[in-house]
PDB file of N, CA and C in Angstrom:
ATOM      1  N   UNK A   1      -1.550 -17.582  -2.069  1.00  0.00           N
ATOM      2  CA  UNK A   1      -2.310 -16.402  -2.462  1.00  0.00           C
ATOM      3  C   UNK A   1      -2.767 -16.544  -3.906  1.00  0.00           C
ATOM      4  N   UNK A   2      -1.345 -17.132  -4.802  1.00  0.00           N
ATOM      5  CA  UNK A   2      -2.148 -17.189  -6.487  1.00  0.00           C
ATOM      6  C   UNK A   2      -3.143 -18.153  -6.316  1.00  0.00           C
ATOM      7  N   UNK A   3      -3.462 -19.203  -5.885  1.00  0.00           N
ATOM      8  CA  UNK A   3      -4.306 -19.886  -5.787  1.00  0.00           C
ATOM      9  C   UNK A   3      -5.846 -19.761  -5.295  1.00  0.00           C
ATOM     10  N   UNK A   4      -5.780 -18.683  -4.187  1.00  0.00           N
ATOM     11  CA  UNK A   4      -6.863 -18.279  -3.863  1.00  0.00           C
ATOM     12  C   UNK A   4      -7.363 -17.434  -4.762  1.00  0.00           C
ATOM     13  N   UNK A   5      -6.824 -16.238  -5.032  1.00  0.00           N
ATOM     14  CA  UNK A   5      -7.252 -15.280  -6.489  1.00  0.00           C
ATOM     15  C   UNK A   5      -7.866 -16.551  -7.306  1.00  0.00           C
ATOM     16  N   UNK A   6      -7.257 -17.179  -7.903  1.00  0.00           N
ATOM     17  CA  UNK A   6      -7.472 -18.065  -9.041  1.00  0.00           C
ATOM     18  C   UNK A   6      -8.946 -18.916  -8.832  1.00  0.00           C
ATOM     19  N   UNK A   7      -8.728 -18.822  -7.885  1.00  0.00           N
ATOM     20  CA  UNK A   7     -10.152 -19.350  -7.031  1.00  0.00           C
ATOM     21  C   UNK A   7     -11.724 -18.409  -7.084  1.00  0.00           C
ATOM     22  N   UNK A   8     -11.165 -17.632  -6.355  1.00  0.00           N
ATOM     23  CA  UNK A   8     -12.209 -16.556  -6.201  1.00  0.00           C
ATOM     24  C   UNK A   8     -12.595 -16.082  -7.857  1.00  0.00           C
ATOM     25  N   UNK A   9     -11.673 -16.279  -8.648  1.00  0.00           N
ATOM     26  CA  UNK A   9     -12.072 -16.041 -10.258  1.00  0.00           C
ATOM     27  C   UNK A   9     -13.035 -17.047 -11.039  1.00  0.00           C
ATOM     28  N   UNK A  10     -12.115 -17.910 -10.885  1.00  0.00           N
ATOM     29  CA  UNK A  10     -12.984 -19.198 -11.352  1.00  0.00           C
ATOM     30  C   UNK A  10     -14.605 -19.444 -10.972  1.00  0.00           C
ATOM     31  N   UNK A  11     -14.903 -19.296  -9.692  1.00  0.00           N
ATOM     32  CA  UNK A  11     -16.277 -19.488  -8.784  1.00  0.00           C
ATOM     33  C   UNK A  11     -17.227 -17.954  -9.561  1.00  0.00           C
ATOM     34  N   UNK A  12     -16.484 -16.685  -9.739  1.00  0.00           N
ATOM     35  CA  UNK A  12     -17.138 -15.928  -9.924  1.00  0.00           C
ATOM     36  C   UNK A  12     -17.275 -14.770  -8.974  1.00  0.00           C
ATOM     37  N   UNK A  13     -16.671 -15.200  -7.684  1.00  0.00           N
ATOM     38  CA  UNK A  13     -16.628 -13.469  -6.676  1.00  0.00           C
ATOM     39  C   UNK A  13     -15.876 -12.543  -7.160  1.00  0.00           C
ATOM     40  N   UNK A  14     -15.126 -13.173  -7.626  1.00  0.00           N
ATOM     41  CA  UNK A  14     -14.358 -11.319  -8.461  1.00  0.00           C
ATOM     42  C   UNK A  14     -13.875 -11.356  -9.742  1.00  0.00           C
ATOM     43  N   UNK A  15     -13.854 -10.711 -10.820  1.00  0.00           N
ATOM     44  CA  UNK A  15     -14.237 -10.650 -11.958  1.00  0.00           C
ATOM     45  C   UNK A  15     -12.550 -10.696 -12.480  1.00  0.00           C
ATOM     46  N   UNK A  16     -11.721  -9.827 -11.898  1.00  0.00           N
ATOM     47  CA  UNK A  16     -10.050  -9.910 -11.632  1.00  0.00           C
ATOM     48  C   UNK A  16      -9.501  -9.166 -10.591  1.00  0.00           C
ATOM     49  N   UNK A  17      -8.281  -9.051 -10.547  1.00  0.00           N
ATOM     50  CA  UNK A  17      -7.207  -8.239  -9.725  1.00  0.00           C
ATOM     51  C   UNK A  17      -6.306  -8.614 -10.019  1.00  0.00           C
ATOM     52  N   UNK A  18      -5.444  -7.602  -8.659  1.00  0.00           N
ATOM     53  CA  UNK A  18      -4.495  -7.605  -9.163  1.00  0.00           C
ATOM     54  C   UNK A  18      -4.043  -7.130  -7.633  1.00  0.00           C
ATOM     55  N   UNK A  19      -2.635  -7.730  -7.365  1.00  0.00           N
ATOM     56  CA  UNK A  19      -2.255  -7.882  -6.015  1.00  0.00           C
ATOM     57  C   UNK A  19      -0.878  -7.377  -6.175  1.00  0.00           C
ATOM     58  N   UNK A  20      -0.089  -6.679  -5.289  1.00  0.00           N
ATOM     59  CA  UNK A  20       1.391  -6.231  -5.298  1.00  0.00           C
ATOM     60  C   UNK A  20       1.597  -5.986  -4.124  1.00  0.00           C
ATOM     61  N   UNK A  21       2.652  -6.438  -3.005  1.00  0.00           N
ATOM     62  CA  UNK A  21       3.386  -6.062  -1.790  1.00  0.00           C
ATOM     63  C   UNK A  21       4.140  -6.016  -1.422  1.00  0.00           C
ATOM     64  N   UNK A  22       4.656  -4.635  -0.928  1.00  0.00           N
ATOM     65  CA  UNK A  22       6.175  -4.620  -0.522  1.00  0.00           C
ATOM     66  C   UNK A  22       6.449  -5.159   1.268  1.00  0.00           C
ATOM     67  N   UNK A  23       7.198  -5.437   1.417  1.00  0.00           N
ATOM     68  CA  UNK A  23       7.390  -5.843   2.711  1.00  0.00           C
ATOM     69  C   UNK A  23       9.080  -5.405   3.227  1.00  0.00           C
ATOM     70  N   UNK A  24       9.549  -4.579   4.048  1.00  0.00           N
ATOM     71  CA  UNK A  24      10.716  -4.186   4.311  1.00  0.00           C
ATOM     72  C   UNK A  24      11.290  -3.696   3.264  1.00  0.00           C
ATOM     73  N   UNK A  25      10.912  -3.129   1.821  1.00  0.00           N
ATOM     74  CA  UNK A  25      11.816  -2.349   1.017  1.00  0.00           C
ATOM     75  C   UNK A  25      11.679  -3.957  -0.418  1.00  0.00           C
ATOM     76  N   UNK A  26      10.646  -4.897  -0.221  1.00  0.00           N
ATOM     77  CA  UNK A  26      11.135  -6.000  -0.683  1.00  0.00           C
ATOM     78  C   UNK A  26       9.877  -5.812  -1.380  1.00  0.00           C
ATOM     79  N   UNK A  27       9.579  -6.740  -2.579  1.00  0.00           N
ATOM     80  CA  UNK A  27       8.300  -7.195  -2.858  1.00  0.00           C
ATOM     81  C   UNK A  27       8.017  -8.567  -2.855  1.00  0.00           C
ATOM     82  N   UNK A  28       7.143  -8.811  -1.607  1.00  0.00           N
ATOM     83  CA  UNK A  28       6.632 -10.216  -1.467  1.00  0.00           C
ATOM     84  C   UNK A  28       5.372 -10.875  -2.207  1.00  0.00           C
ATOM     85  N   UNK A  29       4.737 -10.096  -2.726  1.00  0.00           N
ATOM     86  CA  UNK A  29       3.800 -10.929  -3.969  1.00  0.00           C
ATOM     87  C   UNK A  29       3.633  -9.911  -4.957  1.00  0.00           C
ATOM     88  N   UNK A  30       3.477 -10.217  -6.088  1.00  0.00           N
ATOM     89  CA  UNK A  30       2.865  -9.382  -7.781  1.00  0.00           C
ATOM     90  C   UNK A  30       2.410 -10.337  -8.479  1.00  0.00           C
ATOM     91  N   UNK A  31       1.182 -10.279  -8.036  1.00  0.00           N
ATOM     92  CA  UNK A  31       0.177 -11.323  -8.880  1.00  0.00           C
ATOM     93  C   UNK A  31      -0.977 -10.607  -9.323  1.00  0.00           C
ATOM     94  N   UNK A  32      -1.729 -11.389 -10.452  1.00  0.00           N
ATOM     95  CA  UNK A  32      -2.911 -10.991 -11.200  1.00  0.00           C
ATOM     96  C   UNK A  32      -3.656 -12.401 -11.334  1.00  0.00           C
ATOM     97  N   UNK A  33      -5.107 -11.887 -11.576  1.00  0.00           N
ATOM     98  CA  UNK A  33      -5.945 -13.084 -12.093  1.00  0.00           C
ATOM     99  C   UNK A  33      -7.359 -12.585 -12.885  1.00  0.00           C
ATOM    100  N   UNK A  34      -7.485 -13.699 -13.378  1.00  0.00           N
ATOM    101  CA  UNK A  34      -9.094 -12.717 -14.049  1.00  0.00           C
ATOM    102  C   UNK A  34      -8.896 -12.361 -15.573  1.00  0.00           C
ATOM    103  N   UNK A  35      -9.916 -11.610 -15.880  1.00  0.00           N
ATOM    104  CA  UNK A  35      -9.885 -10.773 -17.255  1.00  0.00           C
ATOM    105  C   UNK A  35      -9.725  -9.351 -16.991  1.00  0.00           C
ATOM    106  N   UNK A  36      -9.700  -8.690 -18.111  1.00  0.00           N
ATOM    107  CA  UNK A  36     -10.035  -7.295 -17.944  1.00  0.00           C
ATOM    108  C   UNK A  36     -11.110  -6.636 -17.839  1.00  0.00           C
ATOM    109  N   UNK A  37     -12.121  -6.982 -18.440  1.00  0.00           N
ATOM    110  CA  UNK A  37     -13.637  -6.707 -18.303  1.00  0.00           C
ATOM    111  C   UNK A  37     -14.172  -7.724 -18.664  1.00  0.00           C
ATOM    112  N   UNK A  38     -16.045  -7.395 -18.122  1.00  0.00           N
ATOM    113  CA  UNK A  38     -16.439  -8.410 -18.677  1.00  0.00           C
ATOM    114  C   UNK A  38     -16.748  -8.407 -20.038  1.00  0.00           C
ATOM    115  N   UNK A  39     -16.289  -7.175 -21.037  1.00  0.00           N
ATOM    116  CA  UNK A  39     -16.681  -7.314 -22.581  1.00  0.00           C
ATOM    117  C   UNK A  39     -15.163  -7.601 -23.032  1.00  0.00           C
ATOM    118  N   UNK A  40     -14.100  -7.590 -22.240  1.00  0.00           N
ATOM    119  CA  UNK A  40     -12.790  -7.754 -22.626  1.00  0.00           C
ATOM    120  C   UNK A  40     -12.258  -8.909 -22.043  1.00  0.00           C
ATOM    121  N   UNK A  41     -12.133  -9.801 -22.951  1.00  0.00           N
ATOM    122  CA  UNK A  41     -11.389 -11.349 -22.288  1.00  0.00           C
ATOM    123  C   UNK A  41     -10.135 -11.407 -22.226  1.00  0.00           C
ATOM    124  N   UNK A  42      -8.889 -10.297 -22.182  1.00  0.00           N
ATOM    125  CA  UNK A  42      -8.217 -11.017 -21.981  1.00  0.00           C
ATOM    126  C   UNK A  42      -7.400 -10.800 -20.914  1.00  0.00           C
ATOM    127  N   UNK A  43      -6.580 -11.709 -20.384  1.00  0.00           N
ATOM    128  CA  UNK A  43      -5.913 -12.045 -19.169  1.00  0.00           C
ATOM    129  C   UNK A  43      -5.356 -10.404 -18.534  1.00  0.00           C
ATOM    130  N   UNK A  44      -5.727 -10.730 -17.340  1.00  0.00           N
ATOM    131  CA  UNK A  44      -5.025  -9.062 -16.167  1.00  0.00           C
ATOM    132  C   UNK A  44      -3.460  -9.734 -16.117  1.00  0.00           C
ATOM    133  N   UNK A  45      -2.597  -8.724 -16.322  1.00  0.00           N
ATOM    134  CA  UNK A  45      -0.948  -8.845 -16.285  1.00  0.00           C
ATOM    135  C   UNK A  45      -0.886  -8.213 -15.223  1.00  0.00           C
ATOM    136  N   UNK A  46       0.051  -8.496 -14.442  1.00  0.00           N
ATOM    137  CA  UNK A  46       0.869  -7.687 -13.482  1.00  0.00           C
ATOM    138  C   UNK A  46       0.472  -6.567 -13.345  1.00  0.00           C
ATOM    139  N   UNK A  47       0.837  -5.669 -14.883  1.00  0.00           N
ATOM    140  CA  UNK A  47       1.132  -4.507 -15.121  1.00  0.00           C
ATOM    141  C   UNK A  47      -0.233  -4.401 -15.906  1.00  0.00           C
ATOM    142  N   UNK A  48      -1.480  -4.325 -15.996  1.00  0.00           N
ATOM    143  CA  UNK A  48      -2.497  -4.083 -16.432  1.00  0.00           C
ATOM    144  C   UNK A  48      -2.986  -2.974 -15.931  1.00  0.00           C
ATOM    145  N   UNK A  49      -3.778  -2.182 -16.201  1.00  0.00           N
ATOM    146  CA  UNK A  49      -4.047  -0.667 -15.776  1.00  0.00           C
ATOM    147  C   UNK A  49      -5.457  -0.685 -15.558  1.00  0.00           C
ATOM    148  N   UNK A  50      -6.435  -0.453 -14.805  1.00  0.00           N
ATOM    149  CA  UNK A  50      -7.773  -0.413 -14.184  1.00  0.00           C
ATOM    150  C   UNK A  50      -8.163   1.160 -14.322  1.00  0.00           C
ATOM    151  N   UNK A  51      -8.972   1.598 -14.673  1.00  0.00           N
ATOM    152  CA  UNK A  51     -10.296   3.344 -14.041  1.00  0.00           C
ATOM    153  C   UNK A  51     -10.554   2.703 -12.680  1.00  0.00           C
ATOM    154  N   UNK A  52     -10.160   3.845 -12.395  1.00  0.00           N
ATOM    155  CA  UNK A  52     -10.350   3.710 -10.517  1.00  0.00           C
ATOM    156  C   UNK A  52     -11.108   4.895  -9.912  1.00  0.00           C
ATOM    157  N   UNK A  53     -12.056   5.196  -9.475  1.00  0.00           N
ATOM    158  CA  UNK A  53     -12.310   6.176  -8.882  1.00  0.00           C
ATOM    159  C   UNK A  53     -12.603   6.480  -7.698  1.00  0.00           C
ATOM    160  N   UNK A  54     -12.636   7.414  -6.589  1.00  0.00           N
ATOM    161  CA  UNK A  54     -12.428   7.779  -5.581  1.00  0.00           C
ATOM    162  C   UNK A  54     -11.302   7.002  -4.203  1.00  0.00           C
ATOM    163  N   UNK A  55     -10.037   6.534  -5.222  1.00  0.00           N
ATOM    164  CA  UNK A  55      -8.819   5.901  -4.504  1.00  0.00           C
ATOM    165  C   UNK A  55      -8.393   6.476  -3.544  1.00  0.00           C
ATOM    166  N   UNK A  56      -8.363   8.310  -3.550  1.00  0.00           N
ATOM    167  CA  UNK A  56      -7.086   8.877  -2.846  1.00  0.00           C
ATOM    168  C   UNK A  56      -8.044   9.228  -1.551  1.00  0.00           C
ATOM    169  N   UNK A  57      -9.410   8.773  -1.232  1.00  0.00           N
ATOM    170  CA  UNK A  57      -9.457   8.910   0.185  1.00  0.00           C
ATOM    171  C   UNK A  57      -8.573   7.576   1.092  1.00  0.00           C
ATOM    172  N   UNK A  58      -8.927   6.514   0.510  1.00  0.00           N
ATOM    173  CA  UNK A  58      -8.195   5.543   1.405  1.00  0.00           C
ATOM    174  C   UNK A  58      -6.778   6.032   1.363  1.00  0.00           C
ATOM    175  N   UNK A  59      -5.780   6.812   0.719  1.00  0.00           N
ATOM    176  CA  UNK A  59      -4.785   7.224   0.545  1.00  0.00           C
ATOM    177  C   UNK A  59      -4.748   8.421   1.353  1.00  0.00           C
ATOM    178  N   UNK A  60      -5.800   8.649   1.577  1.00  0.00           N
ATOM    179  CA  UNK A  60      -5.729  10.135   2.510  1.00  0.00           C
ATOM    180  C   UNK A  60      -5.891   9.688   3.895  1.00  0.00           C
ATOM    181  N   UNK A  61      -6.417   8.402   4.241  1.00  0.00           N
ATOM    182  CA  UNK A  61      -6.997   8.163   5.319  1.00  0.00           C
ATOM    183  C   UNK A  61      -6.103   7.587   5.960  1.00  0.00           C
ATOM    184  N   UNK A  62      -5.246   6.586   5.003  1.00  0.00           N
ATOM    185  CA  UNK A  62      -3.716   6.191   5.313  1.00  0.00           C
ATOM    186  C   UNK A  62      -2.901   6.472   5.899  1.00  0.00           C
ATOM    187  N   UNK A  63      -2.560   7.975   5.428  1.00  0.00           N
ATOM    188  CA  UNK A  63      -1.517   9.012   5.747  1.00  0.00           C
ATOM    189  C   UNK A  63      -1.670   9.793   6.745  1.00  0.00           C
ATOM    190  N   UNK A  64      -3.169  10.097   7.124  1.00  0.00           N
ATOM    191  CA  UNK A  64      -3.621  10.742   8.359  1.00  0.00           C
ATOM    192  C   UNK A  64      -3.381  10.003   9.707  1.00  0.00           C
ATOM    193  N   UNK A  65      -3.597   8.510   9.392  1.00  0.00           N
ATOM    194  CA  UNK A  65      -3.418   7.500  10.735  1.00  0.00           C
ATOM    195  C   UNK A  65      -1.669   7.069  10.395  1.00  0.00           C
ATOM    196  N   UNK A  66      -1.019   7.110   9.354  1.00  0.00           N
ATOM    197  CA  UNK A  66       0.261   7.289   9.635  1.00  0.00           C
ATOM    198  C   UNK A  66       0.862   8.363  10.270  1.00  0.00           C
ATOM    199  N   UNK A  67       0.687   9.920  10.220  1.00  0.00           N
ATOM    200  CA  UNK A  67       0.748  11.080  10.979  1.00  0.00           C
ATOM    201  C   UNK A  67       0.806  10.567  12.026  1.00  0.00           C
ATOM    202  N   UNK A  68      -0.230  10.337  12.605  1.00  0.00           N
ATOM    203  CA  UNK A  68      -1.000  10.324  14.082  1.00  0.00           C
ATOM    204  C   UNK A  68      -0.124   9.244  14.902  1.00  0.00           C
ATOM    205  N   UNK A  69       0.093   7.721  14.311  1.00  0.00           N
ATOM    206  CA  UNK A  69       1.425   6.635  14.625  1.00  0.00           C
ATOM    207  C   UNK A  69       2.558   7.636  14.763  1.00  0.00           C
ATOM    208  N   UNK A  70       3.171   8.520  14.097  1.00  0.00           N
ATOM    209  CA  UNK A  70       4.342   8.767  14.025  1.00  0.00           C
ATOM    210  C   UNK A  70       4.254  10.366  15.063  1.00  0.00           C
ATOM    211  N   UNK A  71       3.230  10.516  15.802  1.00  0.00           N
ATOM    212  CA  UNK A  71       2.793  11.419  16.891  1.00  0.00           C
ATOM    213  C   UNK A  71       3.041  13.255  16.030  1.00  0.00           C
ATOM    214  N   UNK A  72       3.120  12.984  14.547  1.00  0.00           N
ATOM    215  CA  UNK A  72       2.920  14.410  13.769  1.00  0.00           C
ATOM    216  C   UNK A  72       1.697  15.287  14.024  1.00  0.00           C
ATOM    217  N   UNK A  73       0.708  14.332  13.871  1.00  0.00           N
ATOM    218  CA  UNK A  73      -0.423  15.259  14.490  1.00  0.00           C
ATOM    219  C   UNK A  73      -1.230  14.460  15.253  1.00  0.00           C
ATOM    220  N   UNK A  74      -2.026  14.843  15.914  1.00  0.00           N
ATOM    221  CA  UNK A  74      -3.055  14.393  16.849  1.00  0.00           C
ATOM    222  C   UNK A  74      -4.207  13.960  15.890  1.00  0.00           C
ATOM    223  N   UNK A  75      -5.097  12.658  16.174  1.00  0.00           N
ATOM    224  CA  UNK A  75      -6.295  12.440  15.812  1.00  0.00           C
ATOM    225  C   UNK A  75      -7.269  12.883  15.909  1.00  0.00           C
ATOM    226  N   UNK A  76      -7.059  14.013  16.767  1.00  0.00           N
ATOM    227  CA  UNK A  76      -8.422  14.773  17.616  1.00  0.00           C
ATOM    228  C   UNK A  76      -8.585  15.534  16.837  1.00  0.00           C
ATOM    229  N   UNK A  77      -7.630  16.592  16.449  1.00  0.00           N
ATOM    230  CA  UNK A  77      -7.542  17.818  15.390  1.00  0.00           C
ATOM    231  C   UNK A  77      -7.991  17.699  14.813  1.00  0.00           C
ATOM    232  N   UNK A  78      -8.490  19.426  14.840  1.00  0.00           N
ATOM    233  CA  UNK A  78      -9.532  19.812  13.720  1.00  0.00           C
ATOM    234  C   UNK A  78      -8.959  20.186  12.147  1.00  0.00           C
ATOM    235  N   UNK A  79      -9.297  20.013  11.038  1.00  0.00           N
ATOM    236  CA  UNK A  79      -8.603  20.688  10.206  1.00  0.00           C
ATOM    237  C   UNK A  79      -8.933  22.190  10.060  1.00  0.00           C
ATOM    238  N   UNK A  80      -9.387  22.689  10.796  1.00  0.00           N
ATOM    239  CA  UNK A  80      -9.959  24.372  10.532  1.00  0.00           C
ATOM    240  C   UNK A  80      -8.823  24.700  11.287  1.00  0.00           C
ATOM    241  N   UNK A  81      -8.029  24.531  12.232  1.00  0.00           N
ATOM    242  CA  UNK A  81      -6.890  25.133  12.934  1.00  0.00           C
ATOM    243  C   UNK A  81      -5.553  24.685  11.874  1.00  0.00           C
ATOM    244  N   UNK A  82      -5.926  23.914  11.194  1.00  0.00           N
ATOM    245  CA  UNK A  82      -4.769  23.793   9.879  1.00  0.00           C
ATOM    246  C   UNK A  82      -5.146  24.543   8.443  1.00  0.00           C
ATOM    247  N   UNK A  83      -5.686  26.005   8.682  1.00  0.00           N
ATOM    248  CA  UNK A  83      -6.121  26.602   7.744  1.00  0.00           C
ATOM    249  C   UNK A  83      -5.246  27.487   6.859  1.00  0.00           C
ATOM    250  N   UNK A  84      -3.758  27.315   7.465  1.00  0.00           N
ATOM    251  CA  UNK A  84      -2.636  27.431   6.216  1.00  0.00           C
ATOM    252  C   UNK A  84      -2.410  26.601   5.340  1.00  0.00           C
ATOM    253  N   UNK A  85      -2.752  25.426   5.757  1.00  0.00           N
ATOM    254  CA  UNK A  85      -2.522  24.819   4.980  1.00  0.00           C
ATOM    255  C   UNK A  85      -3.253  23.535   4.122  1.00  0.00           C
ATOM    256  N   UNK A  86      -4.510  24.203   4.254  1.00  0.00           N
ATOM    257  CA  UNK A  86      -5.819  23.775   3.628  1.00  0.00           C
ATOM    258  C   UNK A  86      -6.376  24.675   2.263  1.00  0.00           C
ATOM    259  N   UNK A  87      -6.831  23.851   1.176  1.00  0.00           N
ATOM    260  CA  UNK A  87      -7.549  24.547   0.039  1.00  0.00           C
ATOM    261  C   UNK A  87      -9.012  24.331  -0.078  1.00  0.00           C
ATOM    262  N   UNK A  88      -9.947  25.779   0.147  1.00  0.00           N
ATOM    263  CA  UNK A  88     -10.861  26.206  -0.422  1.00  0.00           C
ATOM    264  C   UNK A  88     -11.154  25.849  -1.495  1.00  0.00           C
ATOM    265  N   UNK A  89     -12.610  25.281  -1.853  1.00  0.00           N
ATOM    266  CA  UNK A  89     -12.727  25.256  -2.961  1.00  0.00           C
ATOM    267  C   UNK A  89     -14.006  26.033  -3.797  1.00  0.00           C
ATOM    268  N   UNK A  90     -14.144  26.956  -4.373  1.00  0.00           N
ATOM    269  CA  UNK A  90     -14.811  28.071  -4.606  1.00  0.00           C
ATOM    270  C   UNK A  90     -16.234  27.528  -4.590  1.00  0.00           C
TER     271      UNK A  90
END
């Protein structure tokens, strides 16, 4: 995997990242490659911090098809019949 990152950097498809996975309670890779920007040269750490914006749908979308695996709610459902526990937004 470091090798491929390192790859994909070098050639130019991705500018950096940054990779972390847990597997059974474990972490099986924490790797980085790249820079930080392209006006900032220096090396992405582990622990390097990115602006991210619009993350928490894939995080929402996650958790909805985890629900649905774990038979909590149905995929079909509407969220208007979950209107206790839904926020309006003015």
């Amino acid at each position: 995997m470091n090798q491929g990152l390192s790859l994909s950097v070098t050639m130019g498809i991705i500018l950096s990242v940054e990779v972390c996975a847990y597997k059974n309670g474990e972490v099986i890779i924490d790797t980085a490659a790249g820079v930080l920007g392209r006006y900032d040269p220096r090396p992405v750490q582990p622990d390097s911090l990115f602006p991210v914006f619009s993350v928490t749908k894939g995080i929402t979308a996650g958790m909805l098809h985890w629900l649905v695996d774990k038979g909590i709610t149905i995929g079909s459902e509407h969220v208007f019949f979950k209107a206790s526990s839904t926020i309006a937004h003015p």
